[in-house]
C-alpha atoms as a PDB file:
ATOM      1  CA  UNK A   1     -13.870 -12.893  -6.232  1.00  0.00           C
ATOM      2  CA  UNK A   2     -12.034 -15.842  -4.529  1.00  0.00           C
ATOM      3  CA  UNK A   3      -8.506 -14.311  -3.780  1.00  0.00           C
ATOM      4  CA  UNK A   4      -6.409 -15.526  -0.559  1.00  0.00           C
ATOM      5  CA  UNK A   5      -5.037 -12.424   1.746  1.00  0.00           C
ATOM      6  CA  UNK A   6      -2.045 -13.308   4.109  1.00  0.00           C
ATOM      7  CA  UNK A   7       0.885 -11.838   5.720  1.00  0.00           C
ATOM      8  CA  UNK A   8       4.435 -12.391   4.575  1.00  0.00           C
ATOM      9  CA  UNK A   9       7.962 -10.530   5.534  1.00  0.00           C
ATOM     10  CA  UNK A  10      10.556  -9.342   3.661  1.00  0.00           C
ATOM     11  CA  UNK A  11      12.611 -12.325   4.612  1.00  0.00           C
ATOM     12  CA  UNK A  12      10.004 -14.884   3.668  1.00  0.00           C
ATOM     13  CA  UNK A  13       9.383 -13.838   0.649  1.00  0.00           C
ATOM     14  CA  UNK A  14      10.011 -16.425  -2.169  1.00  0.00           C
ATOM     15  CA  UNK A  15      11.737 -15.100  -5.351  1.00  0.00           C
ATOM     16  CA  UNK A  16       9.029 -15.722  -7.628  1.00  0.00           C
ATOM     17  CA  UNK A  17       6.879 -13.525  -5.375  1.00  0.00           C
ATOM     18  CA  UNK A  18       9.523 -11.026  -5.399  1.00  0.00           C
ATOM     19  CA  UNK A  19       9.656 -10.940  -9.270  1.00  0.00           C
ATOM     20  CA  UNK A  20       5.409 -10.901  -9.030  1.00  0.00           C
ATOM     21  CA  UNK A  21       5.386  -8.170  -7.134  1.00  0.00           C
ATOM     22  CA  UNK A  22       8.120  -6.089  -9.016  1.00  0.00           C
ATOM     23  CA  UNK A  23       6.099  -6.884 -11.903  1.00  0.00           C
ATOM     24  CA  UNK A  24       3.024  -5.584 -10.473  1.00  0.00           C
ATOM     25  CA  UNK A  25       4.691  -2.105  -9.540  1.00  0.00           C
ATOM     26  CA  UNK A  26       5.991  -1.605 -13.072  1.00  0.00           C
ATOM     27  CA  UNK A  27       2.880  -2.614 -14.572  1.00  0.00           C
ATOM     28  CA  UNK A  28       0.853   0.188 -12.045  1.00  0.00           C
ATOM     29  CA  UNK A  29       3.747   2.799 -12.755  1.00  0.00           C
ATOM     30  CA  UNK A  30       2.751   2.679 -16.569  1.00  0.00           C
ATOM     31  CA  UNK A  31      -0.599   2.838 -15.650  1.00  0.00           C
ATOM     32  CA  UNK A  32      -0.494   5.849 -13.038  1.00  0.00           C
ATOM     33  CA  UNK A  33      -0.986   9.697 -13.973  1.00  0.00           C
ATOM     34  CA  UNK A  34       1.869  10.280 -10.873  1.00  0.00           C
ATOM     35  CA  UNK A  35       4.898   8.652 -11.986  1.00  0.00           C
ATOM     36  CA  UNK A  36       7.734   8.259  -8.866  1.00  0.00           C
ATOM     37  CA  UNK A  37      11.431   8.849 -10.070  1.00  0.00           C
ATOM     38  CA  UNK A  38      13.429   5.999 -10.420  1.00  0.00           C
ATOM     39  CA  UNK A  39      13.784   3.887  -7.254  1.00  0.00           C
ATOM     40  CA  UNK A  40      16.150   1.965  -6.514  1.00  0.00           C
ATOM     41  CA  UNK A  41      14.560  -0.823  -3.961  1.00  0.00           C
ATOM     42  CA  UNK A  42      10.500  -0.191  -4.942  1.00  0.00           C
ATOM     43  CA  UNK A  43       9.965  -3.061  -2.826  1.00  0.00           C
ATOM     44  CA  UNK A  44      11.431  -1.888   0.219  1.00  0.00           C
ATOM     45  CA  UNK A  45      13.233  -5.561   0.413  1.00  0.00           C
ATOM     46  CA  UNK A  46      16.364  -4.079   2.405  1.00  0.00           C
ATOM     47  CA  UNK A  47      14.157  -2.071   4.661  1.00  0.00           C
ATOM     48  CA  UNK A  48      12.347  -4.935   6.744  1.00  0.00           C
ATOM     49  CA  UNK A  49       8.848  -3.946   5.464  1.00  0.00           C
ATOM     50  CA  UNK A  50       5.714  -6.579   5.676  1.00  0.00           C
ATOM     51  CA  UNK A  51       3.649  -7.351   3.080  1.00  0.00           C
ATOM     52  CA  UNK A  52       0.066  -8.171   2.781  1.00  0.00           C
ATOM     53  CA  UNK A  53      -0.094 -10.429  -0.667  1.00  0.00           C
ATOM     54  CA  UNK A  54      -3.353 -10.749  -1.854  1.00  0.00           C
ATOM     55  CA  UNK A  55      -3.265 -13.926  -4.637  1.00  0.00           C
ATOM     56  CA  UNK A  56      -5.668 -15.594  -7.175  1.00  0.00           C
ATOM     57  CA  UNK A  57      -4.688 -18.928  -7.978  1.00  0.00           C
ATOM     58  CA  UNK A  58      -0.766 -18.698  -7.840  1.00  0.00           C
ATOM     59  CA  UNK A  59      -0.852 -15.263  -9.451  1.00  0.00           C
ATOM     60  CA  UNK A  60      -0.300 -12.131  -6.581  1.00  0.00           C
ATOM     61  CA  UNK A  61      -2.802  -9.634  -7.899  1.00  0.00           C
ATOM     62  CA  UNK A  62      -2.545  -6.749  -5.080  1.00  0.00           C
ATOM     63  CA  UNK A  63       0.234  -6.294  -2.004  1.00  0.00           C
ATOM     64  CA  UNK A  64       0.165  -3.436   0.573  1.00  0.00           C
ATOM     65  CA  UNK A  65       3.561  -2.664   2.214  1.00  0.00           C
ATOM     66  CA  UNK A  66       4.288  -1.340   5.420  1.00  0.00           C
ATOM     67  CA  UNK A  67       6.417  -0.606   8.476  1.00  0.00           C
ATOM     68  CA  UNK A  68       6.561  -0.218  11.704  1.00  0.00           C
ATOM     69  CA  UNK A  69       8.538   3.521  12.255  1.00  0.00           C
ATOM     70  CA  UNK A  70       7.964   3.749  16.277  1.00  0.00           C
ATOM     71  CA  UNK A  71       6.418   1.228  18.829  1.00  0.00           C
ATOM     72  CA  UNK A  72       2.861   1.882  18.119  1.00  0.00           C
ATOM     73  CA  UNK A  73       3.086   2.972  14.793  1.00  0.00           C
ATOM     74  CA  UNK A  74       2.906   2.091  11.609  1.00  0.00           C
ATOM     75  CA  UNK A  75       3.976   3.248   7.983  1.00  0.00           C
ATOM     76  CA  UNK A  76       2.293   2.407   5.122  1.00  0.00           C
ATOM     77  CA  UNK A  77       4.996   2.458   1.855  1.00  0.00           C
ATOM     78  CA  UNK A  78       2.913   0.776  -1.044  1.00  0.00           C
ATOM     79  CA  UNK A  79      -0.490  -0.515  -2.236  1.00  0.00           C
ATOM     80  CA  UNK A  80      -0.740  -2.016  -5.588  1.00  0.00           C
ATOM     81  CA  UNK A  81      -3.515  -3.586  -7.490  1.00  0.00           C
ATOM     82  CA  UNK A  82      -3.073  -5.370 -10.848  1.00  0.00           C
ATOM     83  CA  UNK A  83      -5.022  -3.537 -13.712  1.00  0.00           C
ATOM     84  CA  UNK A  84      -7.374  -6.328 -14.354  1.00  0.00           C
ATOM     85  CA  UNK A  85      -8.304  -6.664 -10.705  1.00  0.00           C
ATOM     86  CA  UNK A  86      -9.063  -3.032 -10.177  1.00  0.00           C
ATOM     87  CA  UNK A  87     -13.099  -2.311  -9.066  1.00  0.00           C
ATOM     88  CA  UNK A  88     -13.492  -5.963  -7.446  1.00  0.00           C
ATOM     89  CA  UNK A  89     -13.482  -4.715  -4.019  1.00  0.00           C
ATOM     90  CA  UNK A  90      -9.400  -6.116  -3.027  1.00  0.00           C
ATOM     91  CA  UNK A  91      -7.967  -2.655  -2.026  1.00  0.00           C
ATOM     92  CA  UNK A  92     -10.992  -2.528   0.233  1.00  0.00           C
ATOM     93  CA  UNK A  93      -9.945  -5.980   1.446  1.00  0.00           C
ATOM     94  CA  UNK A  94      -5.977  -5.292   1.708  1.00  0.00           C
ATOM     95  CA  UNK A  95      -7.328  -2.195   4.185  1.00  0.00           C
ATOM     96  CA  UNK A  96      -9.785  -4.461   6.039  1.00  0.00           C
ATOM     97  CA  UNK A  97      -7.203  -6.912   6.764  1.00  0.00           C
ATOM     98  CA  UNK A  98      -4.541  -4.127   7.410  1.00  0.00           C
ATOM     99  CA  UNK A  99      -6.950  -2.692  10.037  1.00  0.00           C
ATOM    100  CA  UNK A 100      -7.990  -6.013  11.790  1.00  0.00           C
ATOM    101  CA  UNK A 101      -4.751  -8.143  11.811  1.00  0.00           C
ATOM    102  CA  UNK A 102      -2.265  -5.544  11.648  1.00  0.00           C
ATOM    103  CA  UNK A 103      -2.975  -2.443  13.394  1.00  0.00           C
ATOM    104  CA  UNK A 104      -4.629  -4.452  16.687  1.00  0.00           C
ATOM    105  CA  UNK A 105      -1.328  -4.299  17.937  1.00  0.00           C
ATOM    106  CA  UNK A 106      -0.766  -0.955  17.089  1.00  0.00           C
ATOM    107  CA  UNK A 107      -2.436   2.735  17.679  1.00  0.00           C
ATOM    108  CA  UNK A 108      -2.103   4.448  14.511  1.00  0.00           C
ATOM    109  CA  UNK A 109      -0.894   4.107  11.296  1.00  0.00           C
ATOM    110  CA  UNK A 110      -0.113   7.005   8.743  1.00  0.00           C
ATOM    111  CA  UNK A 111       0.615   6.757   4.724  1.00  0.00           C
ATOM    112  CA  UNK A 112       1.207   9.927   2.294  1.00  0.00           C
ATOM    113  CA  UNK A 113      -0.807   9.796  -1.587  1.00  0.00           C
ATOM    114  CA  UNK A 114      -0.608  12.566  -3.993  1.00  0.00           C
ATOM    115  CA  UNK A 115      -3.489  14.501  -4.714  1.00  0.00           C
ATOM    116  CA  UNK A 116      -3.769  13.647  -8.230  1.00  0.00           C
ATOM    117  CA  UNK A 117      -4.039   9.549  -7.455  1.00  0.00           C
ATOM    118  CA  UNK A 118      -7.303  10.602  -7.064  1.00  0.00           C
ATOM    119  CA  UNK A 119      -8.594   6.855  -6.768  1.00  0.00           C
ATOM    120  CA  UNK A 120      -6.259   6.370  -3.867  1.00  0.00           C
ATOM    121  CA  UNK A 121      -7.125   9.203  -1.958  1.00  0.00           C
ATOM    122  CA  UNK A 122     -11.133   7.822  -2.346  1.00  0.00           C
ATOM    123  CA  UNK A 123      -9.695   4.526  -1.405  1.00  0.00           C
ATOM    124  CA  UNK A 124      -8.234   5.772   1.789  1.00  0.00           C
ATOM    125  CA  UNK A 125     -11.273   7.747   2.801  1.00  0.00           C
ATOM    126  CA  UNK A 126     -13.918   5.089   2.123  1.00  0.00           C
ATOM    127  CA  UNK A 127     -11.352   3.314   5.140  1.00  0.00           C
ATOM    128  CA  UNK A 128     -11.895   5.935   7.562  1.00  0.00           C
ATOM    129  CA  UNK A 129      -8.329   7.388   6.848  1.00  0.00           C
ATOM    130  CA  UNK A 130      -8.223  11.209   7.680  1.00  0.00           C
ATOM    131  CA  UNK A 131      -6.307  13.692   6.274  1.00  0.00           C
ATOM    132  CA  UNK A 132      -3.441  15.320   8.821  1.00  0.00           C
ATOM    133  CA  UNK A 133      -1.671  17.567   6.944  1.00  0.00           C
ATOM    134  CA  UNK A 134      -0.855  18.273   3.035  1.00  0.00           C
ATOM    135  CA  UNK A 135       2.756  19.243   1.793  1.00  0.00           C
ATOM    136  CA  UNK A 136       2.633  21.579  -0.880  1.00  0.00           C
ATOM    137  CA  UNK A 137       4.177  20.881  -4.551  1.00  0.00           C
ATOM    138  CA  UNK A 138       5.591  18.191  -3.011  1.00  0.00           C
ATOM    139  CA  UNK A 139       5.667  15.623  -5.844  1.00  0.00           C
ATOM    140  CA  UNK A 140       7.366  16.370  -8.985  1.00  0.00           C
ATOM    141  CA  UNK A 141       4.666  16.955 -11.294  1.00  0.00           C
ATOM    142  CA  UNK A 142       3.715  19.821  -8.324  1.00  0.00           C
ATOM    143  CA  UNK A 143       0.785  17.345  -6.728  1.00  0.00           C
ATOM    144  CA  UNK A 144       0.297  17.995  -3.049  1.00  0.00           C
ATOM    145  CA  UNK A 145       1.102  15.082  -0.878  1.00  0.00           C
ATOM    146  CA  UNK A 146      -1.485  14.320   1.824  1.00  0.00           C
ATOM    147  CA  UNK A 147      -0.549  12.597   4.914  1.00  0.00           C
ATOM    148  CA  UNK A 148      -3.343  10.479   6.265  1.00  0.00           C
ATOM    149  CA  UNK A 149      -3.576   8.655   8.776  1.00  0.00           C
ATOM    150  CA  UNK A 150      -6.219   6.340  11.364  1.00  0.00           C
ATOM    151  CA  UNK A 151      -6.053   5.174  14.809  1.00  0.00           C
ATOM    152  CA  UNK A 152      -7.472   2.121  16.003  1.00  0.00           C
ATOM    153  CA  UNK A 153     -10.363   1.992  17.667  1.00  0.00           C
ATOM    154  CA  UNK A 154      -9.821   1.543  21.805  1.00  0.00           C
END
């Protein structure tokens, strides 16, 4: 699959990515087993997250969003792959270029999944994430939350 992966901020993003992306998260929510409550800002534009925008064409078919919480550490908020892109491999590539180009700076980074988005949790692990701790009946519809998290390699 020929798909371009970059960096962007929340202050350089264009509005037609904006409205790509929002898209995108909708489309995923529908899609999910684990459906969030309604929130306000899914993009995290007001919170000075980054995005990794992974396109095809003109067309954004995944994003990964993140933060950076402390000095060395970072947050991820968000992945999100379109429905007709899901199995080629671009999850795998959002994490690859998380890990080299993001997290060099960095030592660790942490994200929380439910236990019932099974396919994330599988996603994470193939990427050398490691489970720290789980909250109990933390979601809603009484799925665990796991936090994860990896440390770059010194």
């Amino acid at each position: 699959m020929l798909s371009k992966t970059y960096l962007s901020s929340h202050k350089s993003l264009s509005r037609f990515e904006q409205k790509q992306l929002l898209k995108l998260f909708k489309q995923n929510q529908l899609l999910s087993d684990y459906k969030q409550g309604e929130i306000k800002d899914p993009l995290f534009l007001k919170s000075q997250a980054f995005y990794i925008l992974s396109k095809q064409e003109d067309n954004i078919c995944a994003y990964l969003i993140y933060k950076e919480t402390q000095a060395d550490h970072i947050e991820i908020w968000q992945l999100a792959v379109g429905h007709k892109y899901w199995g080629l491999g671009i999850a795998d590539e959002l994490m690859k270029y998380f890990y080299t180009k993001v997290l060099q700076s960095k030592q660790a980074a942490s994200l929380e999944v439910s236990t019932s988005n099974r396919r994330a949790v599988e996603l994470y692990e193939r990427n050398h994430w490691s489970i720290m701790r789980r909250r109990n009946s933390y979601y809603a519809d009484a799925s665990d939350a796991l936090i994860m998290g990896i440390k770059k390699a010194l």
